[in-house]
PDB file of N, CA and C in Angstrom:
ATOM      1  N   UNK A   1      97.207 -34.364 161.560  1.00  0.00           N
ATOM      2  CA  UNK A   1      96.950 -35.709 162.067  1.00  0.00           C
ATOM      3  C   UNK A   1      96.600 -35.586 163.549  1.00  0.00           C
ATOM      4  N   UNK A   2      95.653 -35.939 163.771  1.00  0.00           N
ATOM      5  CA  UNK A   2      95.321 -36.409 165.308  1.00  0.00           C
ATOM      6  C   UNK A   2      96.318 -36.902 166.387  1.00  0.00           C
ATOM      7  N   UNK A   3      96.148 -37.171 167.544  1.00  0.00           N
ATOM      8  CA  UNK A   3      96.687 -37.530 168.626  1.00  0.00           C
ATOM      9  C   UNK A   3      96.562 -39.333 168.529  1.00  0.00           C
ATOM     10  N   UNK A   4      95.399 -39.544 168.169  1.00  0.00           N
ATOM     11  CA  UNK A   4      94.897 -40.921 168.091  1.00  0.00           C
ATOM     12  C   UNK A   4      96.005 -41.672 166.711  1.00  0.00           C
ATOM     13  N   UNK A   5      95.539 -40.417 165.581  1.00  0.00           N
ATOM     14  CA  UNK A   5      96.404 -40.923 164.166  1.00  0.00           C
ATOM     15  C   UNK A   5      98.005 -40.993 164.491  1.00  0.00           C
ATOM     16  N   UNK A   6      98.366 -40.199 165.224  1.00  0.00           N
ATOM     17  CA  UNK A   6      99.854 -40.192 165.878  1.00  0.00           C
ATOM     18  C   UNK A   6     100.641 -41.694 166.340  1.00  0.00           C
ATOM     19  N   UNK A   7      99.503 -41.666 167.277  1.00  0.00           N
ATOM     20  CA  UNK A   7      99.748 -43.207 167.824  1.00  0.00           C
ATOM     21  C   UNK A   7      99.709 -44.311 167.059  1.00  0.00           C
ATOM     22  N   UNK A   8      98.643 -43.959 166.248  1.00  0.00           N
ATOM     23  CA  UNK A   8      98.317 -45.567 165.192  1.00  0.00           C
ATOM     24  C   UNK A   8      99.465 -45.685 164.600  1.00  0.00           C
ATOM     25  N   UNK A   9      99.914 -44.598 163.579  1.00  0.00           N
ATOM     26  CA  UNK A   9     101.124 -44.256 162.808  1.00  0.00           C
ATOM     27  C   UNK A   9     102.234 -44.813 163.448  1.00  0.00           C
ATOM     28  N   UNK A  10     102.393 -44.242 164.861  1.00  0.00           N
ATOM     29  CA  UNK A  10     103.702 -44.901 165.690  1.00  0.00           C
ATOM     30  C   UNK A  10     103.769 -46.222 165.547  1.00  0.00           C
ATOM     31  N   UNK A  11     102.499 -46.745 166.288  1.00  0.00           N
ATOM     32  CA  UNK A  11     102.378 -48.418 166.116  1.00  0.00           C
ATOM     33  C   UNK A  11     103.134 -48.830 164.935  1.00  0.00           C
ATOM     34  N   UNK A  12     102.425 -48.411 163.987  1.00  0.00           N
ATOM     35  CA  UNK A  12     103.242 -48.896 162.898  1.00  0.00           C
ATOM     36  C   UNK A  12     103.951 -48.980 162.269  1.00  0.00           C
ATOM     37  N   UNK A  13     104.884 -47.904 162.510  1.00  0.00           N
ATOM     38  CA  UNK A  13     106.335 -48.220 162.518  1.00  0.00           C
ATOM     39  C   UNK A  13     107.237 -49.184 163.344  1.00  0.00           C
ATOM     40  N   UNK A  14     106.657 -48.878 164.663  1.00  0.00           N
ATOM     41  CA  UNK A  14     107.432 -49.716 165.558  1.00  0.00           C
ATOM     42  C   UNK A  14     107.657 -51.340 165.063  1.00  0.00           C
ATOM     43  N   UNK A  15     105.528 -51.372 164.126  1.00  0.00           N
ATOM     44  CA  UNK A  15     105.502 -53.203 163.735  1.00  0.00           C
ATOM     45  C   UNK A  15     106.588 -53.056 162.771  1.00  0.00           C
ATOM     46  N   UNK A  16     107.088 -52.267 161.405  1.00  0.00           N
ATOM     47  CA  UNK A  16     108.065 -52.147 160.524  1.00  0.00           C
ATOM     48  C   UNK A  16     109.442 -52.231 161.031  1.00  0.00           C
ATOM     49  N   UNK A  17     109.875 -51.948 162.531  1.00  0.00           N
ATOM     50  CA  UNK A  17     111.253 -52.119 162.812  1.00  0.00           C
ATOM     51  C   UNK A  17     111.253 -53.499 162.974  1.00  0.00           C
ATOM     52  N   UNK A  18     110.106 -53.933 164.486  1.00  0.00           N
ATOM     53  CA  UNK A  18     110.021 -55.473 164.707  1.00  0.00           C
ATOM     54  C   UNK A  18     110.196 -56.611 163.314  1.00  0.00           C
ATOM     55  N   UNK A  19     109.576 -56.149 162.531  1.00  0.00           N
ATOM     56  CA  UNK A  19     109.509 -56.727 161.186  1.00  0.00           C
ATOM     57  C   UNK A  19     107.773 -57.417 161.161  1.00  0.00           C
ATOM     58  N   UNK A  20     107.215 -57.363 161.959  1.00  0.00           N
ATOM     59  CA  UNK A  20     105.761 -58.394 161.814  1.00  0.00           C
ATOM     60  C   UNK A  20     104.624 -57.317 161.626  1.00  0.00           C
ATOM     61  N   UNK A  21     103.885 -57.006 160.810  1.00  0.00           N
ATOM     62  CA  UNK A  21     102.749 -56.069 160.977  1.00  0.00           C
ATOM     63  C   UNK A  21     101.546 -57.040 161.558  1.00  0.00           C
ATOM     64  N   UNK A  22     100.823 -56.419 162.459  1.00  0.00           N
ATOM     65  CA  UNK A  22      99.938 -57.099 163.334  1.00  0.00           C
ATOM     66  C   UNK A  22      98.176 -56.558 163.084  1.00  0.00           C
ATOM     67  N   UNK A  23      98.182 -55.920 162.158  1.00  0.00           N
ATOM     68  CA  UNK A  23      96.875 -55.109 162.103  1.00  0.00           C
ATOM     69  C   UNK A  23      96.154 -55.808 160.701  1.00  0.00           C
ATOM     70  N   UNK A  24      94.938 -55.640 160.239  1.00  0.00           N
ATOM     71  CA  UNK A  24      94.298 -55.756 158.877  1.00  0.00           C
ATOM     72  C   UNK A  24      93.841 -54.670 158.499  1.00  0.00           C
ATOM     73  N   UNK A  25      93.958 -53.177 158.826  1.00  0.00           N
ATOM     74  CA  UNK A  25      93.208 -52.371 158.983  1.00  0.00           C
ATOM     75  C   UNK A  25      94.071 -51.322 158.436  1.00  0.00           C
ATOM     76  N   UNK A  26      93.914 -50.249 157.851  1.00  0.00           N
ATOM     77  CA  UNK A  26      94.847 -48.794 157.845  1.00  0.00           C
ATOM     78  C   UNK A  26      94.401 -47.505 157.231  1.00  0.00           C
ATOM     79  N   UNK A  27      95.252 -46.754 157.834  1.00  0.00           N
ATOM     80  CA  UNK A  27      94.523 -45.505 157.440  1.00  0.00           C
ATOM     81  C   UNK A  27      95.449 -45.184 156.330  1.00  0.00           C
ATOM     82  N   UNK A  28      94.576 -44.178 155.340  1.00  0.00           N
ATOM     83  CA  UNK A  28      95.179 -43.685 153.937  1.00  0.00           C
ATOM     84  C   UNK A  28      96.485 -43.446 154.399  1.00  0.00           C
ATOM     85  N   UNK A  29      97.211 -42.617 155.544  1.00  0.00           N
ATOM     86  CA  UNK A  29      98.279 -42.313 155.745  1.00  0.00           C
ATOM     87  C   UNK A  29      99.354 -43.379 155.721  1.00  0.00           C
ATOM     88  N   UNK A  30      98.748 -44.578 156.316  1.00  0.00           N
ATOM     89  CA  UNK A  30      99.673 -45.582 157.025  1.00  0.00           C
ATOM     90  C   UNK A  30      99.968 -46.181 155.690  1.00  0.00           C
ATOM     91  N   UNK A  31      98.846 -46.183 154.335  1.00  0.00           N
ATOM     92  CA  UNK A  31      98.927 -47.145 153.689  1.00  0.00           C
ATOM     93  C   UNK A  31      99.990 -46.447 152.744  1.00  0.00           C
ATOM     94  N   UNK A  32      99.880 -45.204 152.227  1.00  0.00           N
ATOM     95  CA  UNK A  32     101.188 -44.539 152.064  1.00  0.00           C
ATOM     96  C   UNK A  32     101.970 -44.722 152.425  1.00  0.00           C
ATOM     97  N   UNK A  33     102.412 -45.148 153.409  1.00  0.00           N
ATOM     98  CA  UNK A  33     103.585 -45.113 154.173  1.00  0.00           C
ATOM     99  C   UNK A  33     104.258 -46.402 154.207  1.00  0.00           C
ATOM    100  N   UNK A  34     103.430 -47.613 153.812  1.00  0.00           N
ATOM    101  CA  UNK A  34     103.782 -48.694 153.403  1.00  0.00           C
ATOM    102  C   UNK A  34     104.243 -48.974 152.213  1.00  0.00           C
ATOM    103  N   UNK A  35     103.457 -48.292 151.503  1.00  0.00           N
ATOM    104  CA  UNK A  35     104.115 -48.676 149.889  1.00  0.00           C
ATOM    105  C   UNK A  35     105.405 -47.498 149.636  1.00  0.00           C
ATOM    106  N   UNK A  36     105.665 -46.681 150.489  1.00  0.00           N
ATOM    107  CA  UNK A  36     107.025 -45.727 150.225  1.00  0.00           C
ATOM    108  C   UNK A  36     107.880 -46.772 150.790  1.00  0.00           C
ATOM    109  N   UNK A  37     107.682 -47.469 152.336  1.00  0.00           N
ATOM    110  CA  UNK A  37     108.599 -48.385 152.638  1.00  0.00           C
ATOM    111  C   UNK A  37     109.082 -49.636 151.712  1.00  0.00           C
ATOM    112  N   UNK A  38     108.047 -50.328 150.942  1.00  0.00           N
ATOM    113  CA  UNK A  38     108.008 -50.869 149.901  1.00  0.00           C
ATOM    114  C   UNK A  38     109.173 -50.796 149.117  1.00  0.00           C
ATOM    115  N   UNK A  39     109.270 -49.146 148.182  1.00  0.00           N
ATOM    116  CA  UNK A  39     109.783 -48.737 146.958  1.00  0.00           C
ATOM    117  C   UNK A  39     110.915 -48.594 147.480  1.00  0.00           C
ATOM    118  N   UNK A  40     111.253 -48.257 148.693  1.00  0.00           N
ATOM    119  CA  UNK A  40     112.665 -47.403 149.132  1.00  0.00           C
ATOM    120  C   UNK A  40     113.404 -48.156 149.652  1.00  0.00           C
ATOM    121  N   UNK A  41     115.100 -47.985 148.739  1.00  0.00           N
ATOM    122  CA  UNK A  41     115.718 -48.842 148.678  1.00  0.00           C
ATOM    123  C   UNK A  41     116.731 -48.807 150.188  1.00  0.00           C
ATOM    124  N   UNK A  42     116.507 -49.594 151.180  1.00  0.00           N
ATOM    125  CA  UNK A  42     117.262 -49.020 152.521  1.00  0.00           C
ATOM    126  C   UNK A  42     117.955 -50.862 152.497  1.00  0.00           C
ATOM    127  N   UNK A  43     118.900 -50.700 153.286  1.00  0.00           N
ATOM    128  CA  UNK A  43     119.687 -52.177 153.833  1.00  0.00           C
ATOM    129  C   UNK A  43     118.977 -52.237 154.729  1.00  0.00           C
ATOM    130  N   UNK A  44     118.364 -54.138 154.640  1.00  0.00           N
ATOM    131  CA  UNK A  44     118.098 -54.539 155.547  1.00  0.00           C
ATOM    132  C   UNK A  44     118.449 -54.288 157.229  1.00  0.00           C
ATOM    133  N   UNK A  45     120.035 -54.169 157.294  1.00  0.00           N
ATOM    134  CA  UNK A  45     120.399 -53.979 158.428  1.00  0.00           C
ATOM    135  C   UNK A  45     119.901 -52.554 158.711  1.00  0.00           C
ATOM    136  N   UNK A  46     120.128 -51.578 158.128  1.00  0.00           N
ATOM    137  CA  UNK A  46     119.696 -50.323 158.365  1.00  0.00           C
ATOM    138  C   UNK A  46     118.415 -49.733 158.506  1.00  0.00           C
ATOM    139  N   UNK A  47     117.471 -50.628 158.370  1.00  0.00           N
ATOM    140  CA  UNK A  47     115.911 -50.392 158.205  1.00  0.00           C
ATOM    141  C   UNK A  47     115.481 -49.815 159.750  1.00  0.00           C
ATOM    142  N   UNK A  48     115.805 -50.440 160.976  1.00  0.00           N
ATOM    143  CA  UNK A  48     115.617 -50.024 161.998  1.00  0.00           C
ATOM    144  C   UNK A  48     115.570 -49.125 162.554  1.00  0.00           C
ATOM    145  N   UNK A  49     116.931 -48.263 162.186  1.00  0.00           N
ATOM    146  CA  UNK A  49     117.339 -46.710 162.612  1.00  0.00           C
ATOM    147  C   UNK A  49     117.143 -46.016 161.939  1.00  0.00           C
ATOM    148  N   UNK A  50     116.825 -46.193 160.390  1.00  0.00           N
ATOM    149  CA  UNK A  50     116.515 -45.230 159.574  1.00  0.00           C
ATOM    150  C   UNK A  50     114.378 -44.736 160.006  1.00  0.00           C
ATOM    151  N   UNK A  51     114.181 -46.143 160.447  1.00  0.00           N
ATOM    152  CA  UNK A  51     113.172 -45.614 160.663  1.00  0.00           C
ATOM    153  C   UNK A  51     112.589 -45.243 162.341  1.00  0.00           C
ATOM    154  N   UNK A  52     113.402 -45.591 163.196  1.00  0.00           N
ATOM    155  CA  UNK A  52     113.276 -44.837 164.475  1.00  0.00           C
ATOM    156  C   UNK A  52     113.448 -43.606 164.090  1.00  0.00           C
ATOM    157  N   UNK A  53     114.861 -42.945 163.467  1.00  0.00           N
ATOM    158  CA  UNK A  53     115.099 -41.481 163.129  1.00  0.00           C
ATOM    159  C   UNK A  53     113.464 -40.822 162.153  1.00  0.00           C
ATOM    160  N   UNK A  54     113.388 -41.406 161.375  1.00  0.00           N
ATOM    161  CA  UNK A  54     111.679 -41.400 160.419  1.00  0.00           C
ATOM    162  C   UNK A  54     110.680 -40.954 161.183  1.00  0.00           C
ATOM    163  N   UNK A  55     110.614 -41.601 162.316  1.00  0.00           N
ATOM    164  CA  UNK A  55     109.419 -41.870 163.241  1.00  0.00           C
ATOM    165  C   UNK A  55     109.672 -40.949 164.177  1.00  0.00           C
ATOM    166  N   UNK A  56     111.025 -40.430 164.803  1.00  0.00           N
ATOM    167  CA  UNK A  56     110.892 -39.326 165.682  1.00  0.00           C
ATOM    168  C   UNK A  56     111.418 -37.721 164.550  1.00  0.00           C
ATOM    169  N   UNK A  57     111.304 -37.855 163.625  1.00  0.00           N
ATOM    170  CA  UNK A  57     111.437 -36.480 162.637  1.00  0.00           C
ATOM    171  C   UNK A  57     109.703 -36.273 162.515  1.00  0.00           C
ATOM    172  N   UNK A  58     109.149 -37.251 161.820  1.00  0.00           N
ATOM    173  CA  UNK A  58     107.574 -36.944 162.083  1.00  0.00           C
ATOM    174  C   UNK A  58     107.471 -36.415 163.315  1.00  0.00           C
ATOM    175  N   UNK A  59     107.528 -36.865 164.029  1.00  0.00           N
ATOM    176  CA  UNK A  59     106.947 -36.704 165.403  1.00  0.00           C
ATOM    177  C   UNK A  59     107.278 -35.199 165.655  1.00  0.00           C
ATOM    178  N   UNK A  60     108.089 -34.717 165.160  1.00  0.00           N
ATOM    179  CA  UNK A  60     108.206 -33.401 165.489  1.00  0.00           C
ATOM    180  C   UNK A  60     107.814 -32.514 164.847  1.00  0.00           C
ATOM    181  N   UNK A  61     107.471 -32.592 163.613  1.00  0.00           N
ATOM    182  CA  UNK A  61     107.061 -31.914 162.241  1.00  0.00           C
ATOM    183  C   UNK A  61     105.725 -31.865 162.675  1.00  0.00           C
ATOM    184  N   UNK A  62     105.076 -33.208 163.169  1.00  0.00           N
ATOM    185  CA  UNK A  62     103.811 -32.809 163.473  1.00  0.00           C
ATOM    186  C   UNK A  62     103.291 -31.968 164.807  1.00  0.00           C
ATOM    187  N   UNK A  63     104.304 -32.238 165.749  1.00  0.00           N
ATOM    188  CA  UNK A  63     104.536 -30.947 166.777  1.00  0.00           C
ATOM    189  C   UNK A  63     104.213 -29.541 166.104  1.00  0.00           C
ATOM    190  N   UNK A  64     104.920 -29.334 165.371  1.00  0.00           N
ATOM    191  CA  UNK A  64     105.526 -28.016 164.780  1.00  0.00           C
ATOM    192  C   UNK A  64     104.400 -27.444 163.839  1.00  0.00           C
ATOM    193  N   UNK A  65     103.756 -28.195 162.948  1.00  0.00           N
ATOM    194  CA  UNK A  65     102.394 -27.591 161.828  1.00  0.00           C
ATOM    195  C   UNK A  65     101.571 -28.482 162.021  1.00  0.00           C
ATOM    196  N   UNK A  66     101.899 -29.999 162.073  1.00  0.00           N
ATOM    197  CA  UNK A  66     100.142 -30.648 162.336  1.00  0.00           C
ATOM    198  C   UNK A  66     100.210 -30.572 160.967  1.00  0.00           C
ATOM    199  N   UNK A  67     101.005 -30.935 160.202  1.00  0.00           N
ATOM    200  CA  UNK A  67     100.497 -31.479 158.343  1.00  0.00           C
ATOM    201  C   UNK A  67     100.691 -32.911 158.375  1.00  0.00           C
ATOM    202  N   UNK A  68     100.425 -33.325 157.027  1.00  0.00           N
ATOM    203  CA  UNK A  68     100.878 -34.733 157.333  1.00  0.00           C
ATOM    204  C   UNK A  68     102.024 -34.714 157.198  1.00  0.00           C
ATOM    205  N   UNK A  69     102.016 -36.739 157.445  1.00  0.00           N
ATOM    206  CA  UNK A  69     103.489 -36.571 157.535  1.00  0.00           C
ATOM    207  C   UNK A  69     104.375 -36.869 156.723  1.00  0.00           C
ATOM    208  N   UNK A  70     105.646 -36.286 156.831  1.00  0.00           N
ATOM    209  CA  UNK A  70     106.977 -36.477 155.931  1.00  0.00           C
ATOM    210  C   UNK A  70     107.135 -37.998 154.901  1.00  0.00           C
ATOM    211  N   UNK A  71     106.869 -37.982 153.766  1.00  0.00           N
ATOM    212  CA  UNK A  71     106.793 -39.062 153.534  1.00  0.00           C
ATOM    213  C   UNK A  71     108.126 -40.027 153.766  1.00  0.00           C
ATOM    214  N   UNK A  72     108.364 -40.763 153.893  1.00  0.00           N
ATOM    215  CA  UNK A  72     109.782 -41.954 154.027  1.00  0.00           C
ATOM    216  C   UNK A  72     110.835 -41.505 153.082  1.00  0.00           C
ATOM    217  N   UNK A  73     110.463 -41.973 151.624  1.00  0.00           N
ATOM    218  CA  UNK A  73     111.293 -41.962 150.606  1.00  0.00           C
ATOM    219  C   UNK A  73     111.979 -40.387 150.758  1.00  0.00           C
ATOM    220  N   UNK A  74     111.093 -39.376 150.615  1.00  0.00           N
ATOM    221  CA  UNK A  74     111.807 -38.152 151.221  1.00  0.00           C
ATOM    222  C   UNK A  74     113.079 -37.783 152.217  1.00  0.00           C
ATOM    223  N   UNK A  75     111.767 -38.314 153.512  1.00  0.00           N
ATOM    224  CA  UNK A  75     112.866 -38.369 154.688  1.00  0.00           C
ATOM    225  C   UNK A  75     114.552 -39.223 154.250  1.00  0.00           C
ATOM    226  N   UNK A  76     114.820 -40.434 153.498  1.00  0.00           N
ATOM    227  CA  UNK A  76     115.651 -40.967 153.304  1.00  0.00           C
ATOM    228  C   UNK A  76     116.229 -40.063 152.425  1.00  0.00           C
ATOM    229  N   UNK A  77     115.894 -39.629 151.619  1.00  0.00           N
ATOM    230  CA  UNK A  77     117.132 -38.728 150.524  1.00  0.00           C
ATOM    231  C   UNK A  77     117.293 -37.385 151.054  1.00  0.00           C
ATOM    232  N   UNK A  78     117.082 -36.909 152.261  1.00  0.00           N
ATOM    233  CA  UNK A  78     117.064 -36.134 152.899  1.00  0.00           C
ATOM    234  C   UNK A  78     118.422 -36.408 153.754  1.00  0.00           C
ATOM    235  N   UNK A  79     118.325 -37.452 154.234  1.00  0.00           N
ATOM    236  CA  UNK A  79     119.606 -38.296 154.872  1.00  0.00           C
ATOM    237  C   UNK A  79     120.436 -38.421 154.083  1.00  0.00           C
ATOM    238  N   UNK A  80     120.486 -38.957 153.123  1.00  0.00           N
ATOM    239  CA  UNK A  80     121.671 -39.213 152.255  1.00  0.00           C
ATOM    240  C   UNK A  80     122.370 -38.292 151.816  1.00  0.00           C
ATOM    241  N   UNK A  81     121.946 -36.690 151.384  1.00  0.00           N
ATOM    242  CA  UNK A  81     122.295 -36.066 150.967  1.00  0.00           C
ATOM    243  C   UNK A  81     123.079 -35.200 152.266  1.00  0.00           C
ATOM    244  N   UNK A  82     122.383 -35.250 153.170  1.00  0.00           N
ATOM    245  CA  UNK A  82     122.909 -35.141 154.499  1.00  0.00           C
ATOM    246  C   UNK A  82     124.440 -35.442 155.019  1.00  0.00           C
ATOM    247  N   UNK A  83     124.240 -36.855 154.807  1.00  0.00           N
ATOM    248  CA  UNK A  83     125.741 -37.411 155.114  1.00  0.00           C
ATOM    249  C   UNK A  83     126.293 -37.469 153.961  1.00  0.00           C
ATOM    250  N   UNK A  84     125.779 -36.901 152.557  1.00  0.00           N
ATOM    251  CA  UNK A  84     127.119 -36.717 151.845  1.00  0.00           C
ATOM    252  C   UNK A  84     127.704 -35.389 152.128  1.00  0.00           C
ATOM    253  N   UNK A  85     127.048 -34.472 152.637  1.00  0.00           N
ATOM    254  CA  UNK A  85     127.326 -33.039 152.819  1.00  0.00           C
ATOM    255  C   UNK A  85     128.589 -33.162 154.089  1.00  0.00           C
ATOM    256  N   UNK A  86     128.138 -33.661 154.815  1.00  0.00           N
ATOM    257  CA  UNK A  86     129.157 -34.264 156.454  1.00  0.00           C
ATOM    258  C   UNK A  86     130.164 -34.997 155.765  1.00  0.00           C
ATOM    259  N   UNK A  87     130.548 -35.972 155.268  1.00  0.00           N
ATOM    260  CA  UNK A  87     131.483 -37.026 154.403  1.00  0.00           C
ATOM    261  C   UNK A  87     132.466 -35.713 153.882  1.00  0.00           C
ATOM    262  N   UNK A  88     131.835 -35.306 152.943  1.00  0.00           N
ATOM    263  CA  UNK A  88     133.284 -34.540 152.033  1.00  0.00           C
ATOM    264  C   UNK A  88     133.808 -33.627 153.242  1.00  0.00           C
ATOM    265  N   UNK A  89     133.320 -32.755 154.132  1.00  0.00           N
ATOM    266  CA  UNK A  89     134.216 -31.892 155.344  1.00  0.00           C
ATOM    267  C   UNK A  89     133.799 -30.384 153.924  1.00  0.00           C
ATOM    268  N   UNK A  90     134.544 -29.554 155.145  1.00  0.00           N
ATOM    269  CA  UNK A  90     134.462 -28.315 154.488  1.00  0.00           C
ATOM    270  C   UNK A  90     135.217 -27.737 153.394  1.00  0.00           C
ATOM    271  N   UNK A  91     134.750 -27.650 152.590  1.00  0.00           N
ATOM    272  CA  UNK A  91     135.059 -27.371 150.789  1.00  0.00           C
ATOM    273  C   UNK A  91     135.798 -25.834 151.506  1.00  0.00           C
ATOM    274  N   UNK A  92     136.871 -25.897 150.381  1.00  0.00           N
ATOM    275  CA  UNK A  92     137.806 -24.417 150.341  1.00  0.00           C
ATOM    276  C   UNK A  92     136.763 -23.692 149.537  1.00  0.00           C
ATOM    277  N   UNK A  93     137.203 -22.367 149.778  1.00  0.00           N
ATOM    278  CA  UNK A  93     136.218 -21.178 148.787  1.00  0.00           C
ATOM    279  C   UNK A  93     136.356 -21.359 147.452  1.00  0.00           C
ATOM    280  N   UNK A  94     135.879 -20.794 146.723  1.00  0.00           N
ATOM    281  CA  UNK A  94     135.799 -21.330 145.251  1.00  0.00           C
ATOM    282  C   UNK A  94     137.376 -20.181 144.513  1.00  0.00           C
ATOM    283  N   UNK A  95     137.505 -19.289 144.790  1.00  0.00           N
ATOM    284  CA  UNK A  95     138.878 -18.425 144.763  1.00  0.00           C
ATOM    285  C   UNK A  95     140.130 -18.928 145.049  1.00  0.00           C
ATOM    286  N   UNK A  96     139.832 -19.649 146.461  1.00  0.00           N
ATOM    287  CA  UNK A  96     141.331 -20.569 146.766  1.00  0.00           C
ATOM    288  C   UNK A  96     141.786 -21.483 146.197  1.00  0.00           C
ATOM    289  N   UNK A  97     139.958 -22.369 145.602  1.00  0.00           N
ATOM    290  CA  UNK A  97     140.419 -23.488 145.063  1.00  0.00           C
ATOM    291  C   UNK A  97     140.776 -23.347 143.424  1.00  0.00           C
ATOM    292  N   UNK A  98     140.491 -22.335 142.874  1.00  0.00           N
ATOM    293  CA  UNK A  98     141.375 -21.675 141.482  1.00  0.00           C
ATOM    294  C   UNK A  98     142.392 -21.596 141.662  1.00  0.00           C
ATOM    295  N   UNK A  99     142.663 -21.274 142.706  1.00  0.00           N
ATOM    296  CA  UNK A  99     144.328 -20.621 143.124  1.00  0.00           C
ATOM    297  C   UNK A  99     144.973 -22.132 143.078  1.00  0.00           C
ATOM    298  N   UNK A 100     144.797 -22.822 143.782  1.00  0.00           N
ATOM    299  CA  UNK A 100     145.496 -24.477 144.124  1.00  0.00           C
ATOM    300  C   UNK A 100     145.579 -24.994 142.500  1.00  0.00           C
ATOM    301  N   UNK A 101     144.589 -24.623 141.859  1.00  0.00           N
ATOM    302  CA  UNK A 101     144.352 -25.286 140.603  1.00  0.00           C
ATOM    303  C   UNK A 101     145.292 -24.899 139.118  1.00  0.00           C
ATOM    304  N   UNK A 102     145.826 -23.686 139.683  1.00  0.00           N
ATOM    305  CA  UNK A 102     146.897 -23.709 138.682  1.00  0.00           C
ATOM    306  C   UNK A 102     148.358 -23.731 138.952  1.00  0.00           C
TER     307      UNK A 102
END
């Protein structure tokens, strides 16, 4: 993605936090990126930060290879699985936990 496509892309997230999209116009990427926002099931309240965090993970991915970008729905189960990994804490070894188990 371009420097130019970077920016557009940004824009449009930023319109997705604000909540108002302001454009008639989009690129194949953006329009992807709308209908993943669409499908993907996030809380209202949470829509904001999930997608500031969205918007600066691209931003670096495209630093890094210049592919496109990370799609949403991804990026979100990427998270989730994330903080379920953080939530449970560190699992005993699988030996100890035989041992506890009988």
């Amino acid at each position: 993605m371009e420097q130019l496509d970077l920016t557009s892309f940004s824009q449009l997230v930023q319109e997705l936090i604000g909540g108002v999209i302001r454009r008639h116009t989009f690129a194949p990427h953006e329009l992807e990126l709308l209908l993943d926002f669409q499908s993907c099931r996030i809380r209202k309240s949470a829509r904001p930060e999930i997608l500031r965090r969205y918007l600066k993970a691209v931003q670096q991915q495209l630093a890094c290879d210049g592919s496109r970008p990370l799609r949403l729905s991804d990026f979100v189960e990427n998270e989730q699985r994330r903080r379920a990994r953080s939530c449970r804490g560190p699992q005993p070894a699988p030996a100890i936990a035989a041992r506890w188990a009988t």
